[in-house]
N, C-alpha and C. Protein backbone atom coordinates (compact mmCIF):
# COMPACT_ATOMS: atom_id res chain seq x y z
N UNK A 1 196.85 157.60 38.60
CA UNK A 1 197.06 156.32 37.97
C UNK A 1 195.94 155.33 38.30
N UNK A 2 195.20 155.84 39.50
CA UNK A 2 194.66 154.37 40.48
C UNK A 2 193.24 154.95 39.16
N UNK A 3 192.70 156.22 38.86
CA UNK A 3 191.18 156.57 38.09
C UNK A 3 191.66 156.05 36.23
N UNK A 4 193.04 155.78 35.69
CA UNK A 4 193.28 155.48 34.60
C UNK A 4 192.86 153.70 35.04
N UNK A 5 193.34 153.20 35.72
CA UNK A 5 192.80 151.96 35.69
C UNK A 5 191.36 150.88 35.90
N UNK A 6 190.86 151.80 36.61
CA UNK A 6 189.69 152.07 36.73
C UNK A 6 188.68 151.93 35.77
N UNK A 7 189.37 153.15 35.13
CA UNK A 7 188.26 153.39 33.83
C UNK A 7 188.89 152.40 32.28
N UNK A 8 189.96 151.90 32.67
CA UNK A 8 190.46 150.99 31.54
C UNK A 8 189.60 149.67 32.07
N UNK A 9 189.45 149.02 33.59
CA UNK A 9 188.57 148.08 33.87
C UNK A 9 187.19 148.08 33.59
N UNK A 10 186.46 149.34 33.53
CA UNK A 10 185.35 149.53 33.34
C UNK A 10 184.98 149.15 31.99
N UNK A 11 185.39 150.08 31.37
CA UNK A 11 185.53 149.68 29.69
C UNK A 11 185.72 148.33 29.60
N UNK A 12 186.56 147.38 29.47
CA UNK A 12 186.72 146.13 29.53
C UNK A 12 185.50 145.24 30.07
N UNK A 13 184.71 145.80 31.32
CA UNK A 13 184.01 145.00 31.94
C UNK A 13 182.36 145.48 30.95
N UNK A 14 182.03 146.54 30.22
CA UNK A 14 181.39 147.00 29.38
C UNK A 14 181.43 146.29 28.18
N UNK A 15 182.72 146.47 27.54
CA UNK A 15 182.47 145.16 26.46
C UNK A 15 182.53 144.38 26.44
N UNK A 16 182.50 143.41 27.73
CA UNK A 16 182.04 142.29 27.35
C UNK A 16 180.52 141.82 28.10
N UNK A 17 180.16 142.82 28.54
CA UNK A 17 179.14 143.08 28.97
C UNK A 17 178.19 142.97 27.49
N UNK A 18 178.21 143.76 26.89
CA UNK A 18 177.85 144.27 25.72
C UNK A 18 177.23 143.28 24.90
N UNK A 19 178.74 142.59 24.51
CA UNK A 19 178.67 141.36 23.73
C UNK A 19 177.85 139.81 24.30
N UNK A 20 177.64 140.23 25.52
CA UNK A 20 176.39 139.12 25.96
C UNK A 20 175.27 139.00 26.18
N UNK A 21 174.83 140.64 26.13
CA UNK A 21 173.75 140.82 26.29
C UNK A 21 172.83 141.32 24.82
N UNK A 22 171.73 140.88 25.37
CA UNK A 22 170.75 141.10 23.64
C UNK A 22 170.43 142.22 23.50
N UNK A 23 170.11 142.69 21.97
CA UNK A 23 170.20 144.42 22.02
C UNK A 23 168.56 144.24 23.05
N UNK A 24 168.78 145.66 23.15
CA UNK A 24 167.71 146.19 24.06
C UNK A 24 165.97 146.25 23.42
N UNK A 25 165.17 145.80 23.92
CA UNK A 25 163.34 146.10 22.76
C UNK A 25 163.15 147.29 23.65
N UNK A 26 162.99 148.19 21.85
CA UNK A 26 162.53 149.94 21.99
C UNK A 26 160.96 149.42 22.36
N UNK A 27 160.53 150.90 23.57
CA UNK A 27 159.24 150.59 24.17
C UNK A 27 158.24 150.67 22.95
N UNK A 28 157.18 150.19 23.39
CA UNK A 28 155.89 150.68 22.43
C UNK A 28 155.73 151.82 22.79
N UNK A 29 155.11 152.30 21.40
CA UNK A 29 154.08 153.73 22.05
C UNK A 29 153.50 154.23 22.75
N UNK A 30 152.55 153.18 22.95
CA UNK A 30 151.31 152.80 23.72
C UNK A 30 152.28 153.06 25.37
N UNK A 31 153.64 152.53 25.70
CA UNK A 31 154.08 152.52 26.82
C UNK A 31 154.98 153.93 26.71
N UNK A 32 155.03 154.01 26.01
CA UNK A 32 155.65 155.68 26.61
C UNK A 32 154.29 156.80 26.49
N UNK A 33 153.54 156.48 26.05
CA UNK A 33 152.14 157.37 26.24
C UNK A 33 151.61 157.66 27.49
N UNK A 34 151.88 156.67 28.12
CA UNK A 34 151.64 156.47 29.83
C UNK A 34 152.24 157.56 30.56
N UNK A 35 153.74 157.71 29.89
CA UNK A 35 154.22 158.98 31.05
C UNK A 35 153.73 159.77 30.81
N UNK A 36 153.70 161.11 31.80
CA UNK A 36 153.13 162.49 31.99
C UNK A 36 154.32 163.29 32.01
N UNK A 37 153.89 165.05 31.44
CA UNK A 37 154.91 165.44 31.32
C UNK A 37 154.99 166.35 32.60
N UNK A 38 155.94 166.39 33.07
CA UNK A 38 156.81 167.58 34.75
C UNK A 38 156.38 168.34 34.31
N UNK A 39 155.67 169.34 35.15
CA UNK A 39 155.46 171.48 34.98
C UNK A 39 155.02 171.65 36.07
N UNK A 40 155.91 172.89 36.15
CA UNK A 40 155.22 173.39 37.36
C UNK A 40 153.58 174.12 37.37
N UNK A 41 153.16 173.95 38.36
CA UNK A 41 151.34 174.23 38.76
C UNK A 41 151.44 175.61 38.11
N UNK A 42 150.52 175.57 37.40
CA UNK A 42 149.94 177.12 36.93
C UNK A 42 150.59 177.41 35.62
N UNK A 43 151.85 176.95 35.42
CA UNK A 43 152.97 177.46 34.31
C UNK A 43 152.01 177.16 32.98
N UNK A 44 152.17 177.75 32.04
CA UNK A 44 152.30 177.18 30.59
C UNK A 44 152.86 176.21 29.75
N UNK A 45 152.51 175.21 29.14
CA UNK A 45 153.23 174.23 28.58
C UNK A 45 154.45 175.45 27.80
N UNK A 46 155.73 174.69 27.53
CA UNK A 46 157.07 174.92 27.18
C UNK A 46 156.97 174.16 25.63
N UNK A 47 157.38 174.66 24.77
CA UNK A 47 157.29 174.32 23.07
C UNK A 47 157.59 172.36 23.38
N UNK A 48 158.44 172.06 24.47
CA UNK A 48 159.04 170.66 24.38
C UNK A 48 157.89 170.19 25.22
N UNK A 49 157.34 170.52 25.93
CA UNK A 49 156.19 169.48 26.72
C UNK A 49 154.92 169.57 25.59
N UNK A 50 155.06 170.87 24.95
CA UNK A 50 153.51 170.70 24.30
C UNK A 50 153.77 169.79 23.21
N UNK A 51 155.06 169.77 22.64
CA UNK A 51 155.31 168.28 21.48
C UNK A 51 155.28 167.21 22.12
N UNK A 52 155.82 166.93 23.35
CA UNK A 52 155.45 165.52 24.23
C UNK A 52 153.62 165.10 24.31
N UNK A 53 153.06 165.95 24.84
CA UNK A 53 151.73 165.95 25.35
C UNK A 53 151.08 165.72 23.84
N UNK A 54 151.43 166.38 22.56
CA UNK A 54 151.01 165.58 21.09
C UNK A 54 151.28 164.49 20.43
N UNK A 55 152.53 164.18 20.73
CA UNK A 55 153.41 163.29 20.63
C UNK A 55 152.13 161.68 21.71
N UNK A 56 151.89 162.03 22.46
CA UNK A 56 151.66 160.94 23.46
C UNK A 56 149.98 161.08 23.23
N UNK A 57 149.21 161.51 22.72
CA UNK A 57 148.12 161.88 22.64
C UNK A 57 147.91 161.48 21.35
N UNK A 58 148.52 161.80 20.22
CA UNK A 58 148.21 160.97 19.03
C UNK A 58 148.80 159.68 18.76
N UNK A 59 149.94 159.49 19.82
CA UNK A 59 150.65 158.31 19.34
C UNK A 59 151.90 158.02 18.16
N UNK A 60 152.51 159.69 17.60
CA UNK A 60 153.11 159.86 16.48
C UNK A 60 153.99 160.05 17.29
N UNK A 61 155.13 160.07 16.39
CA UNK A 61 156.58 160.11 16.58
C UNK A 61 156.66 161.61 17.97
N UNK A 62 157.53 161.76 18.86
CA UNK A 62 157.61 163.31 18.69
C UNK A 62 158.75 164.19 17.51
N UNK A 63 159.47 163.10 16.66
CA UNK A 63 160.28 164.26 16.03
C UNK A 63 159.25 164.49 14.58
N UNK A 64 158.07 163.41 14.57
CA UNK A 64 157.00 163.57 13.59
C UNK A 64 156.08 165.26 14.11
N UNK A 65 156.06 164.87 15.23
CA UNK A 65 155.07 165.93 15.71
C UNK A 65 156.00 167.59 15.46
N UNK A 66 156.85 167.47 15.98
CA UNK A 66 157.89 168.95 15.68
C UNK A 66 157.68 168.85 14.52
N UNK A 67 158.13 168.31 13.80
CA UNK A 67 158.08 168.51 11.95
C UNK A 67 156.78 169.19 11.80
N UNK A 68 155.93 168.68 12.19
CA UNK A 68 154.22 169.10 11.56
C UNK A 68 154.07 170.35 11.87
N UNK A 69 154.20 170.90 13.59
CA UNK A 69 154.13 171.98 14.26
C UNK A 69 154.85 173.33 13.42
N UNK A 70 156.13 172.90 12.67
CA UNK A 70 157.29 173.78 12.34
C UNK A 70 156.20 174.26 10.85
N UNK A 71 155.96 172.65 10.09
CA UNK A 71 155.43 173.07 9.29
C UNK A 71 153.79 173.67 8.82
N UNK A 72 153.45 173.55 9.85
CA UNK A 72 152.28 174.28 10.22
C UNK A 72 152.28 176.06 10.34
N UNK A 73 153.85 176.40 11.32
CA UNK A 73 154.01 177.81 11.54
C UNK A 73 154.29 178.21 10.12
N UNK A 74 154.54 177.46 9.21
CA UNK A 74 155.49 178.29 8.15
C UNK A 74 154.29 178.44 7.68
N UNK A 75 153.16 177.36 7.00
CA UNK A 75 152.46 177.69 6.25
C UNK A 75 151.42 178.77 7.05
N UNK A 76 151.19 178.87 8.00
CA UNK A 76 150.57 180.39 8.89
C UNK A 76 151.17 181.79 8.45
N UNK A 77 152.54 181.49 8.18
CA UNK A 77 153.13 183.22 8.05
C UNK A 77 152.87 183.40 6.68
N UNK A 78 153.09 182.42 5.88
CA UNK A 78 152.81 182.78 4.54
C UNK A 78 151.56 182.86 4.18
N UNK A 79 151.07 182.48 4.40
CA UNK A 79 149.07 182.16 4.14
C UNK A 79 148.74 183.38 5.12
N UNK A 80 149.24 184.39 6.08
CA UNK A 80 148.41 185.21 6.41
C UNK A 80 148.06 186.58 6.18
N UNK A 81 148.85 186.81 5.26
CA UNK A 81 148.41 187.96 4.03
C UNK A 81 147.08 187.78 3.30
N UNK A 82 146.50 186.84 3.39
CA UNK A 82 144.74 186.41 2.72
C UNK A 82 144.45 185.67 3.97
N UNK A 83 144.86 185.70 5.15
CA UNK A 83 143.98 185.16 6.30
C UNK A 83 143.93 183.81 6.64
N UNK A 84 144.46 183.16 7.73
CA UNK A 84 144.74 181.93 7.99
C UNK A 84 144.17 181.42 9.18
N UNK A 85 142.95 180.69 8.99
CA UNK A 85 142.58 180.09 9.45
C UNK A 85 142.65 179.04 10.45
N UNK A 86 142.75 178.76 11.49
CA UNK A 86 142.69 177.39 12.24
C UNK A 86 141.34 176.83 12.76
N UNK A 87 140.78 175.67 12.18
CA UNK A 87 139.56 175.43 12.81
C UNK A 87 139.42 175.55 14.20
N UNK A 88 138.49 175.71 14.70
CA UNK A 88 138.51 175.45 16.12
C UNK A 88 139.10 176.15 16.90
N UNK A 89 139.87 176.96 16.46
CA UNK A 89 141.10 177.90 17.26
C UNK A 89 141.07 179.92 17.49
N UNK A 90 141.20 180.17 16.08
CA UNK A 90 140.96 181.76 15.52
C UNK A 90 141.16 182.08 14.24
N UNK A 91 141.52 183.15 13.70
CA UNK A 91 142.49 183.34 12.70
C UNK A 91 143.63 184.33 12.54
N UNK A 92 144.26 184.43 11.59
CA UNK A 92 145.18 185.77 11.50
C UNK A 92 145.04 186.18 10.72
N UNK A 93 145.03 187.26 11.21
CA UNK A 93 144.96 188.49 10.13
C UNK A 93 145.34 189.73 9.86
N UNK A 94 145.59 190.38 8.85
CA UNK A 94 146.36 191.66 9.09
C UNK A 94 145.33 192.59 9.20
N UNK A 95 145.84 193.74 9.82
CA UNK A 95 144.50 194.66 9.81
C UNK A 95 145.20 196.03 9.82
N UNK A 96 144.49 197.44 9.21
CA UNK A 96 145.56 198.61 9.03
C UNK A 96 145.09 199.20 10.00
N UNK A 97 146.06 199.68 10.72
CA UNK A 97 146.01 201.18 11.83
C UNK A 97 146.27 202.37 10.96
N UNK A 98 145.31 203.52 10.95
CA UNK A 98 145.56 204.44 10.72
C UNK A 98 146.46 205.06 11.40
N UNK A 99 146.99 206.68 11.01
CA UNK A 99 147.80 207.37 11.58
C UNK A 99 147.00 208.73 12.74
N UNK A 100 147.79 208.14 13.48
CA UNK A 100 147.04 209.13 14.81
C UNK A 100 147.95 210.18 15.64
N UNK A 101 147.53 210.48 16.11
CA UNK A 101 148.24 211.43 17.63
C UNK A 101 148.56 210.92 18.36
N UNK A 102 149.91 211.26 19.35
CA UNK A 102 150.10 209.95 20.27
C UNK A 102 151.20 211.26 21.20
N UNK A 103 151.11 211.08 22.57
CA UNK A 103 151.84 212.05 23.35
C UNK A 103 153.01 211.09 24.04
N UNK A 104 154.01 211.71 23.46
CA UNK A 104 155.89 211.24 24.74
C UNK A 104 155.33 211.47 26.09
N UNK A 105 155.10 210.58 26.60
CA UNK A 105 155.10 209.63 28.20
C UNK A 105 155.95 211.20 29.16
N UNK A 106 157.60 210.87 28.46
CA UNK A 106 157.91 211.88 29.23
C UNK A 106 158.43 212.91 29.45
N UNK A 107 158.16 213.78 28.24
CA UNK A 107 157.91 215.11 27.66
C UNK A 107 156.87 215.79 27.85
N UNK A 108 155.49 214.77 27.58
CA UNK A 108 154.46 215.48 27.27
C UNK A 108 154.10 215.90 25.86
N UNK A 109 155.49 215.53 24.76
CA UNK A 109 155.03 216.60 23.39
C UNK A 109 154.11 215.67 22.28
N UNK A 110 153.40 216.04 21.67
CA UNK A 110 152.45 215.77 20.80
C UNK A 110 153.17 214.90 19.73
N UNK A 111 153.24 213.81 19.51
CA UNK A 111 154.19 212.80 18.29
C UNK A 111 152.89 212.68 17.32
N UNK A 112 153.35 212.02 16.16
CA UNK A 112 152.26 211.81 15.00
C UNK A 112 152.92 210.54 14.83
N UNK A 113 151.63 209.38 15.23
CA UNK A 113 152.40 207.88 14.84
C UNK A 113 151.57 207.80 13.34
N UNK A 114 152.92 206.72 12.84
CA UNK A 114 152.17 206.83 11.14
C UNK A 114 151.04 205.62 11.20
N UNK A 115 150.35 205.38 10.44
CA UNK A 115 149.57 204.25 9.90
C UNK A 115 150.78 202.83 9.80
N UNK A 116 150.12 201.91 9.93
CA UNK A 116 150.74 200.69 9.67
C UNK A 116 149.95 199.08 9.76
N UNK A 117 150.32 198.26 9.22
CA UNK A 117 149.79 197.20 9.46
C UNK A 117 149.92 196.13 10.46
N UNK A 118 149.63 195.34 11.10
CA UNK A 118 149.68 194.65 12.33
C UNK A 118 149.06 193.85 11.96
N UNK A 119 149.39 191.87 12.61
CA UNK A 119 149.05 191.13 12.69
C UNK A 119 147.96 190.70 13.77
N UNK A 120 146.82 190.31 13.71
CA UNK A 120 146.29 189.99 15.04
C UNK A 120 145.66 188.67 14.93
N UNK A 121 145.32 188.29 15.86
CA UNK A 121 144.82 186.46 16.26
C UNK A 121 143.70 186.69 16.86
N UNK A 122 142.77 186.18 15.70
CA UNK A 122 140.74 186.20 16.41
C UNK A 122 140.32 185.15 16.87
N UNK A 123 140.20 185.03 18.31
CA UNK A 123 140.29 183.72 18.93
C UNK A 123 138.40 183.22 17.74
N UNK A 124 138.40 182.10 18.09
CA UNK A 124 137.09 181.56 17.18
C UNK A 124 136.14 181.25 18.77
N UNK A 125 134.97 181.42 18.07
CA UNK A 125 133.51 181.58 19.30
C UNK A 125 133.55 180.02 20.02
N UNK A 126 134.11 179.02 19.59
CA UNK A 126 134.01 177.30 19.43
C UNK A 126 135.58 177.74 21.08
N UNK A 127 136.13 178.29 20.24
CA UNK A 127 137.84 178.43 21.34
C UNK A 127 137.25 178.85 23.01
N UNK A 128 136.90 179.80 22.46
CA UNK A 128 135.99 180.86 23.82
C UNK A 128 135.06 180.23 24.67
N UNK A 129 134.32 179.46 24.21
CA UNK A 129 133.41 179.12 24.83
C UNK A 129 133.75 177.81 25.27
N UNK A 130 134.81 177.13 24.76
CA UNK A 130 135.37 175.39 25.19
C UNK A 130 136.68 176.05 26.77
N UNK A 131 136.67 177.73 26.74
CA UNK A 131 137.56 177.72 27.80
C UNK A 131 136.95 178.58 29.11
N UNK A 132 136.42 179.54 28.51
CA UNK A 132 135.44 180.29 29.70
C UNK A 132 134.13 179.78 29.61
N UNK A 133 133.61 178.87 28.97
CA UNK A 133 131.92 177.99 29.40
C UNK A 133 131.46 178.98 28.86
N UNK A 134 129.82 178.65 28.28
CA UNK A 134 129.06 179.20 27.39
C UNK A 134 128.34 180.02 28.21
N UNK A 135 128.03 181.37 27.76
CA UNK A 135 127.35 182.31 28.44
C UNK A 135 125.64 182.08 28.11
C-alpha cells in the first residue's frame, strides 16, 4: 500500500512539475557532435557507432544517415551484376569459378566442385595506400 502511494505522489508531484516548467531546447548539432562514441580498444565500429561517427561528422540527422547507408546497400546489390563501384573505396563484382577437383578433409575421396559465381570486393589502390602508407 505504502509503494501505491508513493507512486500516486510522484505522479502528482510530476504534473505539476510539468506544467511549470518550459518545454525543454533540443541540443544543436554542432553540440551533440562533440560527443564521442564508447568502443572498446582494437574492436571494430558496430553498424550503430559507425551511423553515430557519420551522423556527427557530417552534421545530418542520424536517422538521415541510416536511411542513406540502407539505401546505398540496396542500390550495391542491385547494381552489382554490371559492377558497383565506390569511389575511393573498391568495387564489386561477380566473377566465375570454374569447376575443379576438390578432396573430403575427412575421407580423403576425390569430390568434383561445380563452377559457380561469387561476389568479390576490389579494395581501390587510393583505399590501400590511405591505410597501409604508400610503398
Amino acid at each position: 500500500m505504502v509503494r501505491k502511494t508513493r507512486k500516486k505522489a510522484a505522479k502528482k508531484a510530476a504534473s505539476k512539475k510539468t506544467t511549470a516548467k518550459k518545454p525543454a531546447v533540443k541540443k544543436t548539432v554542432k553540440k551533440a557532435a562533440k560527443k564521442t562514441v564508447a568502443r572498446k580498444a582494437g574492436a571494430p565500429l558496430s553498424k550503430s557507432q559507425l551511423m553515430a561517427v557519420l551522423a556527427e561528422a557530417t552534421e545530418i540527422p542520424k536517422k538521415d544517415v541510416v536511411n542513406l547507408m540502407e539505401q546505398l546497400a540496396a542500390i550495391a546489390y542491385k547494381e552489382a551484376k554490371n559492377g558497383f563501384t565506390l569511389p575511393g573505396f573498391g568495387k564489386l563484382a561477380l566473377v566465375k569459378r570454374k569447376a575443379r577437383m576438390g578432396r573430403n578433409p575427412q575421407t580423403g575421396e576425390s569430390i568434383k566442385i561445380p563452377a559457380k559465381t561469387v561476389v568479390k570486393f576490389r579494395i581501390a589502390k587510393a583505399c590501400k595506400d590511405a591505410i597501409l602508407g604508400k610503398k
